[in-house]
PDB file of N, CA and C in Angstrom:
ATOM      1  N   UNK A   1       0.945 -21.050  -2.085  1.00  0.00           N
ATOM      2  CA  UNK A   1       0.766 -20.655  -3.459  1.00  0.00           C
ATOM      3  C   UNK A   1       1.247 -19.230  -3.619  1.00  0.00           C
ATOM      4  N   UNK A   2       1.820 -19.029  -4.430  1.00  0.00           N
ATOM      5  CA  UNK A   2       2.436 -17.483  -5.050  1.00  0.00           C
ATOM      6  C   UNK A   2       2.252 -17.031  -6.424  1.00  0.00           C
ATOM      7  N   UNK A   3       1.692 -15.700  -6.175  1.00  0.00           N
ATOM      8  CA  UNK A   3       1.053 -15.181  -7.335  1.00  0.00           C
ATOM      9  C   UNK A   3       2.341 -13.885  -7.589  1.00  0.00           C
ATOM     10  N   UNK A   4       2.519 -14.071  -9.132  1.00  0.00           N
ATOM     11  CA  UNK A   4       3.210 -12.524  -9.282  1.00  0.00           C
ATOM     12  C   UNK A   4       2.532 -11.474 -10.040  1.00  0.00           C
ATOM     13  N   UNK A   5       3.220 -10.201  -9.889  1.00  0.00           N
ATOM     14  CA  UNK A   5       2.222  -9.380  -9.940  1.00  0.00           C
ATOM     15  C   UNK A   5       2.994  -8.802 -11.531  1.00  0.00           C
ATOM     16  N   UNK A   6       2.019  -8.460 -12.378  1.00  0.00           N
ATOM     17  CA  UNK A   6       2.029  -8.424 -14.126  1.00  0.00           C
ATOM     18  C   UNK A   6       3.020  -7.080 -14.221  1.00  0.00           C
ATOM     19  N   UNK A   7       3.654  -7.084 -15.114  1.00  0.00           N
ATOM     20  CA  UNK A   7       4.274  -5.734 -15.657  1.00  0.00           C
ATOM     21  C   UNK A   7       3.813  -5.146 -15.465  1.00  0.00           C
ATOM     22  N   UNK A   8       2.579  -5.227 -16.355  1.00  0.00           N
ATOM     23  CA  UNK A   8       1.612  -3.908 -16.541  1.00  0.00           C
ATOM     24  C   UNK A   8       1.381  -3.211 -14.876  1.00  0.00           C
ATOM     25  N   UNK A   9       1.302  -4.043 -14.023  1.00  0.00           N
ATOM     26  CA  UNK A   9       0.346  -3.194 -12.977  1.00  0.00           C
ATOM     27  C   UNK A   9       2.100  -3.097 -12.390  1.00  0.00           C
ATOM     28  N   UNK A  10       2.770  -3.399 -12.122  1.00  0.00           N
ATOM     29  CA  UNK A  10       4.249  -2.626 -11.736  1.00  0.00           C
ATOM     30  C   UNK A  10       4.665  -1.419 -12.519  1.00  0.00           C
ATOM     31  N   UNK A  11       4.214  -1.219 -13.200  1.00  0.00           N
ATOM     32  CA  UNK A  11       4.433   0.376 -13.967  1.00  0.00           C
ATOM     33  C   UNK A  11       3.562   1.230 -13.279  1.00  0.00           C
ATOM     34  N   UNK A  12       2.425   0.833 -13.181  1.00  0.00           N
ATOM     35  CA  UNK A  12       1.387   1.655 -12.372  1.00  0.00           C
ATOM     36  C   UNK A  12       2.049   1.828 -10.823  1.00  0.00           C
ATOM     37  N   UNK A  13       2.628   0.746 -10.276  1.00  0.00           N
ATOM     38  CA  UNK A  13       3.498   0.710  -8.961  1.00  0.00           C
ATOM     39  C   UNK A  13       4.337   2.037  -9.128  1.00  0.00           C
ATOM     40  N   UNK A  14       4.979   2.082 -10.293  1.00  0.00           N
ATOM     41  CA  UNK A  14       6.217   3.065 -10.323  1.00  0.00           C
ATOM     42  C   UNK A  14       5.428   4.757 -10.504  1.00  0.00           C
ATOM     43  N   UNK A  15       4.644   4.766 -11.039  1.00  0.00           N
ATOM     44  CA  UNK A  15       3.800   5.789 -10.919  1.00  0.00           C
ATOM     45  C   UNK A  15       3.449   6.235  -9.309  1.00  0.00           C
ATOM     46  N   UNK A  16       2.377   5.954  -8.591  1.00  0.00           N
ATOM     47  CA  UNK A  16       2.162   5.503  -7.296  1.00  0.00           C
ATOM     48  C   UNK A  16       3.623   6.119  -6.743  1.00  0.00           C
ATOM     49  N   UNK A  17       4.783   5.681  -6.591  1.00  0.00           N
ATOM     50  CA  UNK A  17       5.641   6.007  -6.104  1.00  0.00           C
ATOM     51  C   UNK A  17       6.403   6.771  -6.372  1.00  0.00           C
ATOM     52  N   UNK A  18       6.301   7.221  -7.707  1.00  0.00           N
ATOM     53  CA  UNK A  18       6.956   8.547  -7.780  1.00  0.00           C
ATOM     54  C   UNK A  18       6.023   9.442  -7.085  1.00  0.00           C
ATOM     55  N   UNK A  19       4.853   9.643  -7.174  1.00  0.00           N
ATOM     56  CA  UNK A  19       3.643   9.998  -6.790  1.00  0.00           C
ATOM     57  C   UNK A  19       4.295  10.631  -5.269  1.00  0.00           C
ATOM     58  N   UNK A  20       4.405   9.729  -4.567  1.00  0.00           N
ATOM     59  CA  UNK A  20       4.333   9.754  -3.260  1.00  0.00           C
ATOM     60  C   UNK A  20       5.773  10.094  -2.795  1.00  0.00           C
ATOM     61  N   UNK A  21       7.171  10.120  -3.835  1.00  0.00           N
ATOM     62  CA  UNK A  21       7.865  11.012  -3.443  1.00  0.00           C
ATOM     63  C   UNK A  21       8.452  12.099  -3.655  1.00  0.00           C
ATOM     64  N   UNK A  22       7.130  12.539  -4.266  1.00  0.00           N
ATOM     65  CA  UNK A  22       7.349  14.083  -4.940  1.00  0.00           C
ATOM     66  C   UNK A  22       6.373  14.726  -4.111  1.00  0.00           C
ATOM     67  N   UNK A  23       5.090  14.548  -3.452  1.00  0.00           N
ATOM     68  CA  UNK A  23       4.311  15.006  -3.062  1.00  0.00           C
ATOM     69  C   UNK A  23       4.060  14.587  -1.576  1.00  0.00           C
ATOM     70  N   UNK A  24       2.983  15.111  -0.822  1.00  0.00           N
ATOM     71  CA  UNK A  24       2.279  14.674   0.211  1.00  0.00           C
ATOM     72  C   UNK A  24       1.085  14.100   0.474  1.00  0.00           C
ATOM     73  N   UNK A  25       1.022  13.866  -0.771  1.00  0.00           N
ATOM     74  CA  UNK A  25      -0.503  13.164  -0.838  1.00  0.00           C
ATOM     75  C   UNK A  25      -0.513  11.578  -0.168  1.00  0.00           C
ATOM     76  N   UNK A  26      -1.498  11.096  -0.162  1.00  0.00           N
ATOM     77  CA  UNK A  26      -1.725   9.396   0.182  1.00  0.00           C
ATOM     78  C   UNK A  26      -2.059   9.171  -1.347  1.00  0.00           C
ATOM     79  N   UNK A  27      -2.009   7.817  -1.322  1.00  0.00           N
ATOM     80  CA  UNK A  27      -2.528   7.337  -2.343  1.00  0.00           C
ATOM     81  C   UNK A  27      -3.149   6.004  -1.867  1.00  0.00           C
ATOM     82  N   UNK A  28      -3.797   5.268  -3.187  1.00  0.00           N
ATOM     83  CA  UNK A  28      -4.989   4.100  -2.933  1.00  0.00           C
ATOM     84  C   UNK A  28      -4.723   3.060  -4.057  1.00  0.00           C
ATOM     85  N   UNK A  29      -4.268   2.202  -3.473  1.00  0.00           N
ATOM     86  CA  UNK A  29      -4.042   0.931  -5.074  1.00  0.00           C
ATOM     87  C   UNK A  29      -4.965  -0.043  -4.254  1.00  0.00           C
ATOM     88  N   UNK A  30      -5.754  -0.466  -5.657  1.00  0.00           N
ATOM     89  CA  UNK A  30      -7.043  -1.478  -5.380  1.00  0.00           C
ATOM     90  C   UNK A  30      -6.422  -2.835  -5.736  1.00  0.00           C
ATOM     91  N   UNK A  31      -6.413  -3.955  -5.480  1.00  0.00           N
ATOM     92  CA  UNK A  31      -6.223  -4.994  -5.961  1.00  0.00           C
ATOM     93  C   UNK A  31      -7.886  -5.773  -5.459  1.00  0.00           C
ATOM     94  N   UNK A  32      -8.256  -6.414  -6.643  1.00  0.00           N
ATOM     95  CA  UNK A  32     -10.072  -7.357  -6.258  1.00  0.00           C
ATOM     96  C   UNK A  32      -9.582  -8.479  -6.320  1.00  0.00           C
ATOM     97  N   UNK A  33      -8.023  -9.092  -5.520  1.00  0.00           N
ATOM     98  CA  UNK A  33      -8.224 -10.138  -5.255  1.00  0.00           C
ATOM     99  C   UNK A  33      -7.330  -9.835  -3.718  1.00  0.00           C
ATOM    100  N   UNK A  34      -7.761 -10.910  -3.062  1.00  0.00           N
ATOM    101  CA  UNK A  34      -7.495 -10.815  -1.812  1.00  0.00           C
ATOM    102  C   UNK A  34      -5.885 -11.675  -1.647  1.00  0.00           C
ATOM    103  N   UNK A  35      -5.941 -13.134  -2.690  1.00  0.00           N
ATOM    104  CA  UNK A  35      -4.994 -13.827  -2.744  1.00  0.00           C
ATOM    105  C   UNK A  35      -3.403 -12.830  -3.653  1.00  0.00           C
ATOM    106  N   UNK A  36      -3.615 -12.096  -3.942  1.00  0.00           N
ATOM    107  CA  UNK A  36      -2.483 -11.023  -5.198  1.00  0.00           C
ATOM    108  C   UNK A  36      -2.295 -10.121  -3.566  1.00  0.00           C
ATOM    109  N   UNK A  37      -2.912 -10.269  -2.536  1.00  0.00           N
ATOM    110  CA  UNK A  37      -2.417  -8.973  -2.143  1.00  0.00           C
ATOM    111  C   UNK A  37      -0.790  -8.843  -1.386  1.00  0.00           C
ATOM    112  N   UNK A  38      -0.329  -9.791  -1.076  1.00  0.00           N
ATOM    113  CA  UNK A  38       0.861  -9.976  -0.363  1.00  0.00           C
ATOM    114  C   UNK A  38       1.878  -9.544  -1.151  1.00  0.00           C
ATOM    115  N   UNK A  39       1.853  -9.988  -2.854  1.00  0.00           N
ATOM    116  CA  UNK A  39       2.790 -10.237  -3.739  1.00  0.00           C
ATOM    117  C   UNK A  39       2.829  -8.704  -4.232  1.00  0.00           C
ATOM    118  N   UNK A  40       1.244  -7.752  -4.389  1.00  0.00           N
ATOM    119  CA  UNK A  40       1.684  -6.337  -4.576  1.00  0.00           C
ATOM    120  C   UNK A  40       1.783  -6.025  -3.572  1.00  0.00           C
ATOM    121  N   UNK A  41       1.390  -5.778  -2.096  1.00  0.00           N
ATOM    122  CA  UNK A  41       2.815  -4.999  -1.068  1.00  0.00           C
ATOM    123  C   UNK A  41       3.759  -5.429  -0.649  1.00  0.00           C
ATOM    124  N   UNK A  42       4.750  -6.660  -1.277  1.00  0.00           N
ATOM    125  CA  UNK A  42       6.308  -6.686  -1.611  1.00  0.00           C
ATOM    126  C   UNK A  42       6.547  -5.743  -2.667  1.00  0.00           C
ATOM    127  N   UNK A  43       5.887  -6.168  -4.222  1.00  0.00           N
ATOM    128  CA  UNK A  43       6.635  -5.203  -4.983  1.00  0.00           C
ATOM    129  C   UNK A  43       6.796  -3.440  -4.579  1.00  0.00           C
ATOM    130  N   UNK A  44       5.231  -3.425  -4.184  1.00  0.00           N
ATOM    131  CA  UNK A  44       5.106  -1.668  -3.982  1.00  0.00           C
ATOM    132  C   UNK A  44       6.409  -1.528  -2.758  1.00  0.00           C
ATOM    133  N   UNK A  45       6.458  -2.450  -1.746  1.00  0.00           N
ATOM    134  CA  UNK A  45       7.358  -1.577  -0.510  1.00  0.00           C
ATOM    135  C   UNK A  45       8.718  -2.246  -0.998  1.00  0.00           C
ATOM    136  N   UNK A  46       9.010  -2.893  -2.153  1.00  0.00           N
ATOM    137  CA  UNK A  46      10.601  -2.899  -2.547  1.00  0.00           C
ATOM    138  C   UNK A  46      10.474  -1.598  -3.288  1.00  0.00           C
ATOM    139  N   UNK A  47      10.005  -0.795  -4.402  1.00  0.00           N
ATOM    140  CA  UNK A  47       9.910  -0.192  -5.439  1.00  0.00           C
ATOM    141  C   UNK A  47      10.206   1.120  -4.546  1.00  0.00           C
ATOM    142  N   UNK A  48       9.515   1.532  -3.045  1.00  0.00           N
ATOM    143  CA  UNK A  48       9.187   2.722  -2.264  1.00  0.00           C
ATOM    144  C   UNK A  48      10.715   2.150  -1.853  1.00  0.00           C
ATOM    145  N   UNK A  49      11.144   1.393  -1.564  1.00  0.00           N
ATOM    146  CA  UNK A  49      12.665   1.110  -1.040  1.00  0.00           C
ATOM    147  C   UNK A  49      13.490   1.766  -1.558  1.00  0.00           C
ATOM    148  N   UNK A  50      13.559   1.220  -2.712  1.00  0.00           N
ATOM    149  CA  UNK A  50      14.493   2.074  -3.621  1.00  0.00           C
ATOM    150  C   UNK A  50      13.952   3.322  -4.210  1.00  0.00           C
ATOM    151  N   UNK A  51      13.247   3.746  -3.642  1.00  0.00           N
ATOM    152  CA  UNK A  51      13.234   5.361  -4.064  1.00  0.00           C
ATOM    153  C   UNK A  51      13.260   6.433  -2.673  1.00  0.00           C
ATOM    154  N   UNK A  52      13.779   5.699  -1.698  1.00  0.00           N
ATOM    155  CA  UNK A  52      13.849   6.042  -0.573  1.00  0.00           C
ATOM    156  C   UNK A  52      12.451   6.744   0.078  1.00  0.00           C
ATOM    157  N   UNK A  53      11.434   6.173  -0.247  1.00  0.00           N
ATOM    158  CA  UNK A  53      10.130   6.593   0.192  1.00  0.00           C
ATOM    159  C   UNK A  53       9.990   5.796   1.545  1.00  0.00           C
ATOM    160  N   UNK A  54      10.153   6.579   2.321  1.00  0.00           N
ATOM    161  CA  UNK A  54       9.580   6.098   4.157  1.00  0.00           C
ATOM    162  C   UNK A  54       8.187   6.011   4.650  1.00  0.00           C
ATOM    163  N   UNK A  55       7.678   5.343   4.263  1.00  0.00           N
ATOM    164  CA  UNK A  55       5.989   5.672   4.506  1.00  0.00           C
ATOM    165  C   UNK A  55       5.534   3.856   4.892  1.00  0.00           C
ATOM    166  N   UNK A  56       4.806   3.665   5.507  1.00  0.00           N
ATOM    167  CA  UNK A  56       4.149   2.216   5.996  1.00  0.00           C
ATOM    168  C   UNK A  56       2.939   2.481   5.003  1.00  0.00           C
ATOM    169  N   UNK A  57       3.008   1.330   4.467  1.00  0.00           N
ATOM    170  CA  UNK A  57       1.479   0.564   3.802  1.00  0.00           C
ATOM    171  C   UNK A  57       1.028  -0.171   4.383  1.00  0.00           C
ATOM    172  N   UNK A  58      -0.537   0.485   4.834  1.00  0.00           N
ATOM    173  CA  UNK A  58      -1.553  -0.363   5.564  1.00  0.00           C
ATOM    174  C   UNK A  58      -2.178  -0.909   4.323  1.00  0.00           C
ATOM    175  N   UNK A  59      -2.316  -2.749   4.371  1.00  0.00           N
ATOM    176  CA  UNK A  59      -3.083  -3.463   3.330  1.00  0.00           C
ATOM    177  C   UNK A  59      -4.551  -3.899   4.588  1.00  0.00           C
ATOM    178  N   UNK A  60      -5.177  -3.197   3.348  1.00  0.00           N
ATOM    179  CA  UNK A  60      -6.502  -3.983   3.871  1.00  0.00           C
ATOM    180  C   UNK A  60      -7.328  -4.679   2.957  1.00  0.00           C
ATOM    181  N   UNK A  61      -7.958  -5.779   3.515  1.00  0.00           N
ATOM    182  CA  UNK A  61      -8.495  -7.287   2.676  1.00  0.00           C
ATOM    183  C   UNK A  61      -9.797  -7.973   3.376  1.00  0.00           C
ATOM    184  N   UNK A  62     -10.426  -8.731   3.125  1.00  0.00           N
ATOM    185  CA  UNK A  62     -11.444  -9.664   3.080  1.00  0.00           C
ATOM    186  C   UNK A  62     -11.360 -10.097   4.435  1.00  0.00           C
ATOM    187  N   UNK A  63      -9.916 -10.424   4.564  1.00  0.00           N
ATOM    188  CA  UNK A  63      -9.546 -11.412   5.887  1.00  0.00           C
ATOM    189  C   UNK A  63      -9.542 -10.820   7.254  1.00  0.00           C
ATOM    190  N   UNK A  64      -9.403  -9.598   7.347  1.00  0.00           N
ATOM    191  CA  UNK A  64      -9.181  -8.615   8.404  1.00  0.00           C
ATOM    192  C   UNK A  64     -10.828  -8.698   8.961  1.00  0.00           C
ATOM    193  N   UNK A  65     -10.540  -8.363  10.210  1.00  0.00           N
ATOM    194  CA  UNK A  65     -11.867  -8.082  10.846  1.00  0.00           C
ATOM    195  C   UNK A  65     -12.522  -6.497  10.501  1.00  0.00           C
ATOM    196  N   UNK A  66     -13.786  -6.641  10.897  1.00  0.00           N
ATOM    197  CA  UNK A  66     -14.362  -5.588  10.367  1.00  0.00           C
ATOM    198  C   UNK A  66     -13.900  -4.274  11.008  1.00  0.00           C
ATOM    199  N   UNK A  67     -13.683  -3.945  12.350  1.00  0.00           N
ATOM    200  CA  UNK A  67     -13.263  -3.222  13.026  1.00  0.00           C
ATOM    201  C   UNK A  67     -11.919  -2.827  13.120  1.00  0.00           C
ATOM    202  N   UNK A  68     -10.699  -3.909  12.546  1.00  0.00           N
ATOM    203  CA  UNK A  68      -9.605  -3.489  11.882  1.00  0.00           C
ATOM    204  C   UNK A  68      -9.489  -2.671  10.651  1.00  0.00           C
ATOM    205  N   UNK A  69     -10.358  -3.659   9.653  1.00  0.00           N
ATOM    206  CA  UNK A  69     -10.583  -2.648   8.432  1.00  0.00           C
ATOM    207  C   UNK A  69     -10.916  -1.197   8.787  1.00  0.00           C
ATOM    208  N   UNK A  70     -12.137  -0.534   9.247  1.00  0.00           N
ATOM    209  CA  UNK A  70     -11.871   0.346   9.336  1.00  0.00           C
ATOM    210  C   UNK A  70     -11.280   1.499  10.593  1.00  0.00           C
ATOM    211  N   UNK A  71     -10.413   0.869  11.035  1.00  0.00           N
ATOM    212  CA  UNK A  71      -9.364   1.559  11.695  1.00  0.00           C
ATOM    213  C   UNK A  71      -8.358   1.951  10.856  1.00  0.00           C
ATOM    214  N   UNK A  72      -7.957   1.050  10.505  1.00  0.00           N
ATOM    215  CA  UNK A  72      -6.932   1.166   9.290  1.00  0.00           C
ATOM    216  C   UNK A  72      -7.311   2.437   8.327  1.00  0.00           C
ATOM    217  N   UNK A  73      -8.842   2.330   7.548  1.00  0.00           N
ATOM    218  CA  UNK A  73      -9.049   3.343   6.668  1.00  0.00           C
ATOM    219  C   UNK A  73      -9.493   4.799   7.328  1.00  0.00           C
ATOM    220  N   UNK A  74      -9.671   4.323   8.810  1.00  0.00           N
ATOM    221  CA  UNK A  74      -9.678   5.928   9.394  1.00  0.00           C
ATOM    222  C   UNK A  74      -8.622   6.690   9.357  1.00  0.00           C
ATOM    223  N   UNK A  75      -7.269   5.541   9.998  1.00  0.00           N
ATOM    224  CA  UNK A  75      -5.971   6.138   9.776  1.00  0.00           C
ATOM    225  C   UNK A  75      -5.181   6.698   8.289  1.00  0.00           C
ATOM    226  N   UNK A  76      -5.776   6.458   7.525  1.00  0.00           N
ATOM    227  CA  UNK A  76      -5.038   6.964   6.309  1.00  0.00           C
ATOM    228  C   UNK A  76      -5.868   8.039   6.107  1.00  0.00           C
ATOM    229  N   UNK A  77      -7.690   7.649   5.929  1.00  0.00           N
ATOM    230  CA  UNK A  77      -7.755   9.382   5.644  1.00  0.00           C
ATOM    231  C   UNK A  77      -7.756  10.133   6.156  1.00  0.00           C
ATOM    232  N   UNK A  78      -7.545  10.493   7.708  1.00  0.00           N
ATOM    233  CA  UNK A  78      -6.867  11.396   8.609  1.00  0.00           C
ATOM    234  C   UNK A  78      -5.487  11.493   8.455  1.00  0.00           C
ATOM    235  N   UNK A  79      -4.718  10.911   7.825  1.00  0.00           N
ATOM    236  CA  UNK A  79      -3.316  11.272   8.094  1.00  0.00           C
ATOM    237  C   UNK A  79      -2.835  11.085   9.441  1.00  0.00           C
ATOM    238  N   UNK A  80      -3.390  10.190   9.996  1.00  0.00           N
ATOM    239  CA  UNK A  80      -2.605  10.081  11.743  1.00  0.00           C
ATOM    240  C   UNK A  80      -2.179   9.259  11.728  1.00  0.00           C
ATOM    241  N   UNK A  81      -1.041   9.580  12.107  1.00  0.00           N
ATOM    242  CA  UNK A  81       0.332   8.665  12.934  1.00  0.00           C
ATOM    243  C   UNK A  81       0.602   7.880  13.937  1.00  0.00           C
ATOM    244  N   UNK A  82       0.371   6.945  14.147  1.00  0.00           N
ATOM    245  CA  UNK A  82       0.530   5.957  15.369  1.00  0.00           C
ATOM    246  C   UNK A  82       2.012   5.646  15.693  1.00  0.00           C
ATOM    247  N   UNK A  83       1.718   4.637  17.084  1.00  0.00           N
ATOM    248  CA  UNK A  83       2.691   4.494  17.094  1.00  0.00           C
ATOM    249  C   UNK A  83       3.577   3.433  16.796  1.00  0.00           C
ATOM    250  N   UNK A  84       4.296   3.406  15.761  1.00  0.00           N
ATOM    251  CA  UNK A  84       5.090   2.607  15.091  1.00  0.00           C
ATOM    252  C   UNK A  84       4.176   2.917  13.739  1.00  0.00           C
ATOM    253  N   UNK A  85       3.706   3.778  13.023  1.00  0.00           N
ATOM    254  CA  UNK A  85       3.029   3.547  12.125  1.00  0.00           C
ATOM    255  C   UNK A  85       2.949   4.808  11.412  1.00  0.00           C
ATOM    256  N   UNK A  86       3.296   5.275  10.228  1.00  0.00           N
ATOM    257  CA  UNK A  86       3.455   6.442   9.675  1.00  0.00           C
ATOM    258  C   UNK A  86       2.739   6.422   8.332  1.00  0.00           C
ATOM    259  N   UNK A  87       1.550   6.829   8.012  1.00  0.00           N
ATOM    260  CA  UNK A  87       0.648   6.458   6.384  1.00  0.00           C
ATOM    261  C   UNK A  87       1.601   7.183   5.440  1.00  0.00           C
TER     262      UNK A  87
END
């Protein structure tokens, strides 16, 4: 099943990414469904494509184990870099 993701919240995408290549900040896009989440990190990491934004998006969801989840959210709000993995 494939869900697409609304105008409206792809404008907010384009925001977000200008966001992130003008600055150094992280940023945080919520999606409250677990099934939408695949379809917004294609659009967000085509949109960061073409704006030549180099950065990995860690998605985290429902499905992940608990101890992944927050590894994942340790790594972004520290800003640390793994390897193969750049927030």
């Amino acid at each position: 099943m494939s869900h697409l993701v609304s105008t409206e919240f792809t404008t907010h995408l384009d925001t977000v990414v200008d966001f992130l290549s003008t600055s150094t900040g992280l940023a945080l896009v919520y999606c409250n469904s677990t099934r939408l989440i695949h379809d917004l990190l294609l659009s967000l990491e085509s949109k960061m494509n073409r704006a030549f934004v180099k950065l990995d998006v860690p998605h985290i969801h429902g499905s992940l184990k608990k101890s992944d989840k927050f590894s994942l959210i340790k790594l972004f709000c520290m800003k640390i870099a793994g390897e193969g993995f750049d927030p």
